[in-house]
N, C-alpha and C. Protein backbone atom coordinates (compact mmCIF):
# COMPACT_ATOMS: atom_id res chain seq x y z
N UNK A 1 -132.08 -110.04 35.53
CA UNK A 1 -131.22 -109.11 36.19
C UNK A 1 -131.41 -109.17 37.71
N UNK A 2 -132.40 -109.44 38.12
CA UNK A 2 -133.02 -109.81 39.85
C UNK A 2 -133.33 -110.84 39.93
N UNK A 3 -132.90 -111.40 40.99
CA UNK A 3 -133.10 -112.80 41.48
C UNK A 3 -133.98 -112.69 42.80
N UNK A 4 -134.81 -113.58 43.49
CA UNK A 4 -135.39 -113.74 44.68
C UNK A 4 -134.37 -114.71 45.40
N UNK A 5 -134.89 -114.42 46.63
CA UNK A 5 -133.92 -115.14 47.85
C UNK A 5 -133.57 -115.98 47.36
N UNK A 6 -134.47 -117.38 46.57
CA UNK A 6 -133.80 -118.75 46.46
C UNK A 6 -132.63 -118.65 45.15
N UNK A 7 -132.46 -117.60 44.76
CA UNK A 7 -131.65 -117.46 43.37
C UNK A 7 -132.19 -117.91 42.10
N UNK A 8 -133.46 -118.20 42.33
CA UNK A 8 -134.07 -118.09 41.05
C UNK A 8 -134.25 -116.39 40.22
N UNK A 9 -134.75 -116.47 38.68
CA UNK A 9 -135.28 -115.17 38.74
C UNK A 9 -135.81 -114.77 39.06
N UNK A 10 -135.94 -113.01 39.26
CA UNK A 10 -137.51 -112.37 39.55
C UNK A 10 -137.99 -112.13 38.54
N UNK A 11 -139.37 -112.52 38.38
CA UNK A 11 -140.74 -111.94 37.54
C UNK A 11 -140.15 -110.36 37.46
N UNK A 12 -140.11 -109.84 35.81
CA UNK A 12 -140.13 -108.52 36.14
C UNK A 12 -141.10 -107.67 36.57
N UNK A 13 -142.38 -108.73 36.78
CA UNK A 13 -143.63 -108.20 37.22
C UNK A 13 -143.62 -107.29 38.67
N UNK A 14 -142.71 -108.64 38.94
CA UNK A 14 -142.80 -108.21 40.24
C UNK A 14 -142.15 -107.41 41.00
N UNK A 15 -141.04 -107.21 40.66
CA UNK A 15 -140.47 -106.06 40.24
C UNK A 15 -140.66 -104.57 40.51
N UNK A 16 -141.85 -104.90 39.41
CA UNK A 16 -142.52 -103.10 39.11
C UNK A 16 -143.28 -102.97 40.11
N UNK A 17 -143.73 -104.18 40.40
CA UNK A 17 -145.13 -104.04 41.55
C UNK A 17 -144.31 -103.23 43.03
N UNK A 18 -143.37 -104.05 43.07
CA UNK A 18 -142.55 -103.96 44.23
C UNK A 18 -141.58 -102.24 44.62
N UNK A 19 -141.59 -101.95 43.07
CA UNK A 19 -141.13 -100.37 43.02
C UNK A 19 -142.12 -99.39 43.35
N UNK A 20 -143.51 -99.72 42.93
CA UNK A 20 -144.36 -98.96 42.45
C UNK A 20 -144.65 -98.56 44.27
N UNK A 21 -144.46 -99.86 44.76
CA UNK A 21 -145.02 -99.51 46.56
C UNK A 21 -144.43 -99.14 47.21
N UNK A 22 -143.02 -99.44 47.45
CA UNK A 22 -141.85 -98.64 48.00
C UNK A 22 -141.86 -97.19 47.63
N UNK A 23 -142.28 -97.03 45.99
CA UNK A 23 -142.23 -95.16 46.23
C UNK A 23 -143.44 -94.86 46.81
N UNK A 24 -144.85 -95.35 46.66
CA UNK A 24 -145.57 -94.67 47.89
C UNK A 24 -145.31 -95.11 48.91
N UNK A 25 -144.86 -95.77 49.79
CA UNK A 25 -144.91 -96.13 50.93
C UNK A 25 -143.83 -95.11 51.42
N UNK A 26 -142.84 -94.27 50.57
CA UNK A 26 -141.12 -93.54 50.97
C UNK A 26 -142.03 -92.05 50.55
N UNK A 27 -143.15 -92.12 49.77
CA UNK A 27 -143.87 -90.53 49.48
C UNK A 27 -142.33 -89.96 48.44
N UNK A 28 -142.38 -91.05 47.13
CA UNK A 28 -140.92 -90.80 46.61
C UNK A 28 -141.54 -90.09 45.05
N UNK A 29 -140.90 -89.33 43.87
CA UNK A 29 -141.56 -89.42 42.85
C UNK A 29 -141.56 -90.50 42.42
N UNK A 30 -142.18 -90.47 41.11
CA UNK A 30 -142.56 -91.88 40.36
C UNK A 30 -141.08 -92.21 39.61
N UNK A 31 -140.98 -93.30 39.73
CA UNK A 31 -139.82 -93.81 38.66
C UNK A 31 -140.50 -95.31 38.57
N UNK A 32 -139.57 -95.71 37.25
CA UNK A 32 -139.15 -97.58 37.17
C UNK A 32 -138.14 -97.98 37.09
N UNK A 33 -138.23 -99.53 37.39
CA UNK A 33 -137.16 -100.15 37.38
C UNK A 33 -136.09 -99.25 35.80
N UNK A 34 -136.65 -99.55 35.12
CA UNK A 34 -136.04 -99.12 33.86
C UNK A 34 -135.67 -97.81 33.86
N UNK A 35 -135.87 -96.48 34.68
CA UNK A 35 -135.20 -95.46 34.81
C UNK A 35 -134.21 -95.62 35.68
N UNK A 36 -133.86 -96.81 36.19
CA UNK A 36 -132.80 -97.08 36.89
C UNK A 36 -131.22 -97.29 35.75
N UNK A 37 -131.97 -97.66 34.85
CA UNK A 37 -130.88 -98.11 33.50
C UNK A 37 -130.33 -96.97 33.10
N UNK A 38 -131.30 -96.16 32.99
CA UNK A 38 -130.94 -94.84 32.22
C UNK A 38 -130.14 -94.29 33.09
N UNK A 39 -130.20 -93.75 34.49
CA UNK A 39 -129.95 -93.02 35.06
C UNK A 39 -127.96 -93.86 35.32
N UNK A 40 -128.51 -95.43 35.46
CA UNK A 40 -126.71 -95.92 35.51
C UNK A 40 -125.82 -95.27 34.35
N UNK A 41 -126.41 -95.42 33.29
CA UNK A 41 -125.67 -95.20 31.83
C UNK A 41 -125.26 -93.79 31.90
N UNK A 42 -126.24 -93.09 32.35
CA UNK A 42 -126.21 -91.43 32.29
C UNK A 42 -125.10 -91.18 33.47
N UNK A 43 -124.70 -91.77 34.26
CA UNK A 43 -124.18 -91.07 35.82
C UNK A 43 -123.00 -92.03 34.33
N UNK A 44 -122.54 -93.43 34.06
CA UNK A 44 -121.61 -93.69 33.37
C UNK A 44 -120.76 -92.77 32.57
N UNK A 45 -121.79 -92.22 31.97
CA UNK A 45 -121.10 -91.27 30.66
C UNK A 45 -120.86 -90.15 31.39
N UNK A 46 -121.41 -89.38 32.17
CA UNK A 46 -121.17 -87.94 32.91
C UNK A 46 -119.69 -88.28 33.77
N UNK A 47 -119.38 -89.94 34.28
CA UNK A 47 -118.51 -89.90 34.92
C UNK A 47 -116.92 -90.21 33.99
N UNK A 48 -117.21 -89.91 32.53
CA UNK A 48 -116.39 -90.23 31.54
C UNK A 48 -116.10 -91.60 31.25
N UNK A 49 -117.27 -92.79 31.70
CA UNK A 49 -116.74 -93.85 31.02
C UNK A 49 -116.70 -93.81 29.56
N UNK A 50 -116.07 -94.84 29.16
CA UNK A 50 -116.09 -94.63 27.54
C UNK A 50 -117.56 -95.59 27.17
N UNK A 51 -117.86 -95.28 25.84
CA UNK A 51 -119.46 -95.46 24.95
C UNK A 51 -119.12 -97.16 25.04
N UNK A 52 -118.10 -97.66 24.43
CA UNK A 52 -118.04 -99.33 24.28
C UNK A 52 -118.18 -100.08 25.29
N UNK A 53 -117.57 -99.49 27.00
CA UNK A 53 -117.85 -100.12 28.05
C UNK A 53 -119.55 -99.93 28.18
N UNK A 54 -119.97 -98.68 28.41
CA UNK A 54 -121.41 -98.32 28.75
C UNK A 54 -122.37 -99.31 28.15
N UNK A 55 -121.79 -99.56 26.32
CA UNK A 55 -122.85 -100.05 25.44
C UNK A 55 -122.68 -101.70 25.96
N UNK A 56 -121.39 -102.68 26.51
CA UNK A 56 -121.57 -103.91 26.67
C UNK A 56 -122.15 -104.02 27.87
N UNK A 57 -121.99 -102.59 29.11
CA UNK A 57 -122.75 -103.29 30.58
C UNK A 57 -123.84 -103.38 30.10
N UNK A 58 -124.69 -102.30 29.24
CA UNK A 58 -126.37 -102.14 29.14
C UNK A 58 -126.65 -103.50 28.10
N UNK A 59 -125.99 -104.38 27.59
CA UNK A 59 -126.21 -105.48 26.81
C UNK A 59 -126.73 -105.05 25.37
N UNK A 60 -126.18 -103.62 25.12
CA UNK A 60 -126.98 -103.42 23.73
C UNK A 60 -125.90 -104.07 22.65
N UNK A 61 -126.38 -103.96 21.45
CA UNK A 61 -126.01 -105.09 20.23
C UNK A 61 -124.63 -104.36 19.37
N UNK A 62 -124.48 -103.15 19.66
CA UNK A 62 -124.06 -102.40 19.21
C UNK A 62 -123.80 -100.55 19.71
N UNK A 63 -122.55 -100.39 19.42
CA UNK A 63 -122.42 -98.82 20.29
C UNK A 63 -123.24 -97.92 19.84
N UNK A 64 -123.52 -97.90 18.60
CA UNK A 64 -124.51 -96.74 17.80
C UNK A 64 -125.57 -97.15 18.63
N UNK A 65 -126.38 -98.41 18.97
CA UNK A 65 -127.99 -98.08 19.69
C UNK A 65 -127.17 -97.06 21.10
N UNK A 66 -126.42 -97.42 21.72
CA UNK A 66 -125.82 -96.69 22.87
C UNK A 66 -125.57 -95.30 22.26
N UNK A 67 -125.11 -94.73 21.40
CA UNK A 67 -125.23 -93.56 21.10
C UNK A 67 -125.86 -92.82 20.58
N UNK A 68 -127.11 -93.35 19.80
CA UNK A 68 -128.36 -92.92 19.66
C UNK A 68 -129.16 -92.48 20.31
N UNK A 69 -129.15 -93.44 21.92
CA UNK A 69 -130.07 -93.29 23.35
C UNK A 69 -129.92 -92.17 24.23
N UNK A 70 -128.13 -92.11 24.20
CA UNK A 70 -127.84 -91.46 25.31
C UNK A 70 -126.74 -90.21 24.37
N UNK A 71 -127.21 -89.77 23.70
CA UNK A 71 -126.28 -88.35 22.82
C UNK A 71 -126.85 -87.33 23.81
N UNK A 72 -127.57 -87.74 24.39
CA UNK A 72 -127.84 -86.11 25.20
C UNK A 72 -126.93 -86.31 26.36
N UNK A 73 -127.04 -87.06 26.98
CA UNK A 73 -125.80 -87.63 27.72
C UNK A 73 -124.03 -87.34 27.28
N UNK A 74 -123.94 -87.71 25.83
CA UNK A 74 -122.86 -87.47 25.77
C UNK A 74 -122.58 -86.11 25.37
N UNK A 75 -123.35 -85.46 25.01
CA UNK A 75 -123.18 -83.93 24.47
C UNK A 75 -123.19 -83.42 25.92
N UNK A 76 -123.61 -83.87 27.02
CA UNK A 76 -123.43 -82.72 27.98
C UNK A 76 -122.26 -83.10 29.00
N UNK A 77 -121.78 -84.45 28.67
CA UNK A 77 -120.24 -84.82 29.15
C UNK A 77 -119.26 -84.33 28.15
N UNK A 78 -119.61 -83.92 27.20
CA UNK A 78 -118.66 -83.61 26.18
C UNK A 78 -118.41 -81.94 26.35
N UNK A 79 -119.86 -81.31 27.06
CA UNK A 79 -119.67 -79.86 27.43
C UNK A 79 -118.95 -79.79 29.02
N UNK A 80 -118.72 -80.48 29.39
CA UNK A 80 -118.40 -80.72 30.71
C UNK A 80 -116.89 -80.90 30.56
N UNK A 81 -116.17 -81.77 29.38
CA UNK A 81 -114.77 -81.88 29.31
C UNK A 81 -114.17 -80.78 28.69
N UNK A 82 -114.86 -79.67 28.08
CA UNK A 82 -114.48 -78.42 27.37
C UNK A 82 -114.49 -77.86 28.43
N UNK A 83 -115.31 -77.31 29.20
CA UNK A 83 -114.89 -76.60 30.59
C UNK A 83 -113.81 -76.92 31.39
N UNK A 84 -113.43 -78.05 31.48
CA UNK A 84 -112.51 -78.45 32.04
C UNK A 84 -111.37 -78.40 31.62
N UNK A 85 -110.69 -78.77 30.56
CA UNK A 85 -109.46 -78.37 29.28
C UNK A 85 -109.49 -76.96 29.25
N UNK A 86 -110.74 -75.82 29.46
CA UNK A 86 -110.90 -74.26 29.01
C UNK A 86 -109.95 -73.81 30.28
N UNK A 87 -110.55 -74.43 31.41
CA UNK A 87 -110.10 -74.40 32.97
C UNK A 87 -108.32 -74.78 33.05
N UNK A 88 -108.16 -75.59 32.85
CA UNK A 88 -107.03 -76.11 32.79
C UNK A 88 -106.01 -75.38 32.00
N UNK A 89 -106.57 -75.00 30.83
CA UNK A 89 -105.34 -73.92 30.06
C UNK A 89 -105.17 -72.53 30.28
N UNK A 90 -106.48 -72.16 31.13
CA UNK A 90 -106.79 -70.95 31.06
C UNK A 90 -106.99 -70.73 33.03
N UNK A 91 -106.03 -70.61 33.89
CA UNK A 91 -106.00 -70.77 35.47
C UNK A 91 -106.84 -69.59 35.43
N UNK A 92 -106.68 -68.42 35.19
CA UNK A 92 -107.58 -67.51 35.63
C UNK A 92 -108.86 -67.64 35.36
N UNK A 93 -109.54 -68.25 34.78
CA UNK A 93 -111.06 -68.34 34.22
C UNK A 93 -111.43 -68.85 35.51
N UNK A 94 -110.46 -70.10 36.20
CA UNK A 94 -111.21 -70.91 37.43
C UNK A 94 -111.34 -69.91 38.26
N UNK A 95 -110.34 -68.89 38.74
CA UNK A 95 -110.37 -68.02 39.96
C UNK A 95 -111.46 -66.77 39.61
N UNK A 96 -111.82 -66.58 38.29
CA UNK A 96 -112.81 -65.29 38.37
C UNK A 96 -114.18 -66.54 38.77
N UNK A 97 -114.21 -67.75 38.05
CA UNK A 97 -115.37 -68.83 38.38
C UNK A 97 -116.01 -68.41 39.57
N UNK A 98 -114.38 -68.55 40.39
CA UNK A 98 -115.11 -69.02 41.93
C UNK A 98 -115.20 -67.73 42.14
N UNK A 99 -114.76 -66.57 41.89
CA UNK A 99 -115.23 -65.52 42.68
C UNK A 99 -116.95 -64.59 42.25
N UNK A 100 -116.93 -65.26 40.65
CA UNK A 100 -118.31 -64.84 40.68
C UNK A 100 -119.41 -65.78 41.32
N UNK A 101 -119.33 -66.86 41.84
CA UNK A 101 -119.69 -68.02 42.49
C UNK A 101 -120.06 -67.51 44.03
């Protein structure tokens, strides 16, 4: 998935090594490369892509491993499109929203 300057691959070693110092060196929390995956898939689904695109970018074998992983993901895009349809049929719900807001 990373290449070095000459366009060869990167070691995923190196990689981690290379994350691990950038967050202390930025005084960042801890993450990995691999919470980088999650967090693409997760911002994916919250931004309503659909499960079949999500499941071929992440290279999984099948949509069920993609919806096995990330159901918390989709249950809270799925609570997110009910508010929105509730909003949409219902104009006054948005205006008391914003005024208890």
């Amino acid at each position: 998935m990373f290449i070095q300057d000459d366009s060869t691959p990167m070691n995923p070693d190196s990689l981690t090594d290379w994350v691990k110092k950038f967050v202390r060196r930025h005084d960042l929390p801890h993450f990995s490369p691999h919470s980088l995956r999650h967090t693409h898939a997760s911002l994916l689904i919250a931004g309503g892509m659909n499960i079949p695109t999500v499941s071929r970018r992440l290279g999984h074998s099948s949509v069920a491993t993609t919806t096995k992983i990330y159901v918390h993901a989709i249950q809270s895009a799925d609570e997110i499109a009910a508010d929105l349809i509730e909003e949409k049929l219902d104009p006054m719900k948005r205006v008391k929203k914003r005024e208890a807001e």
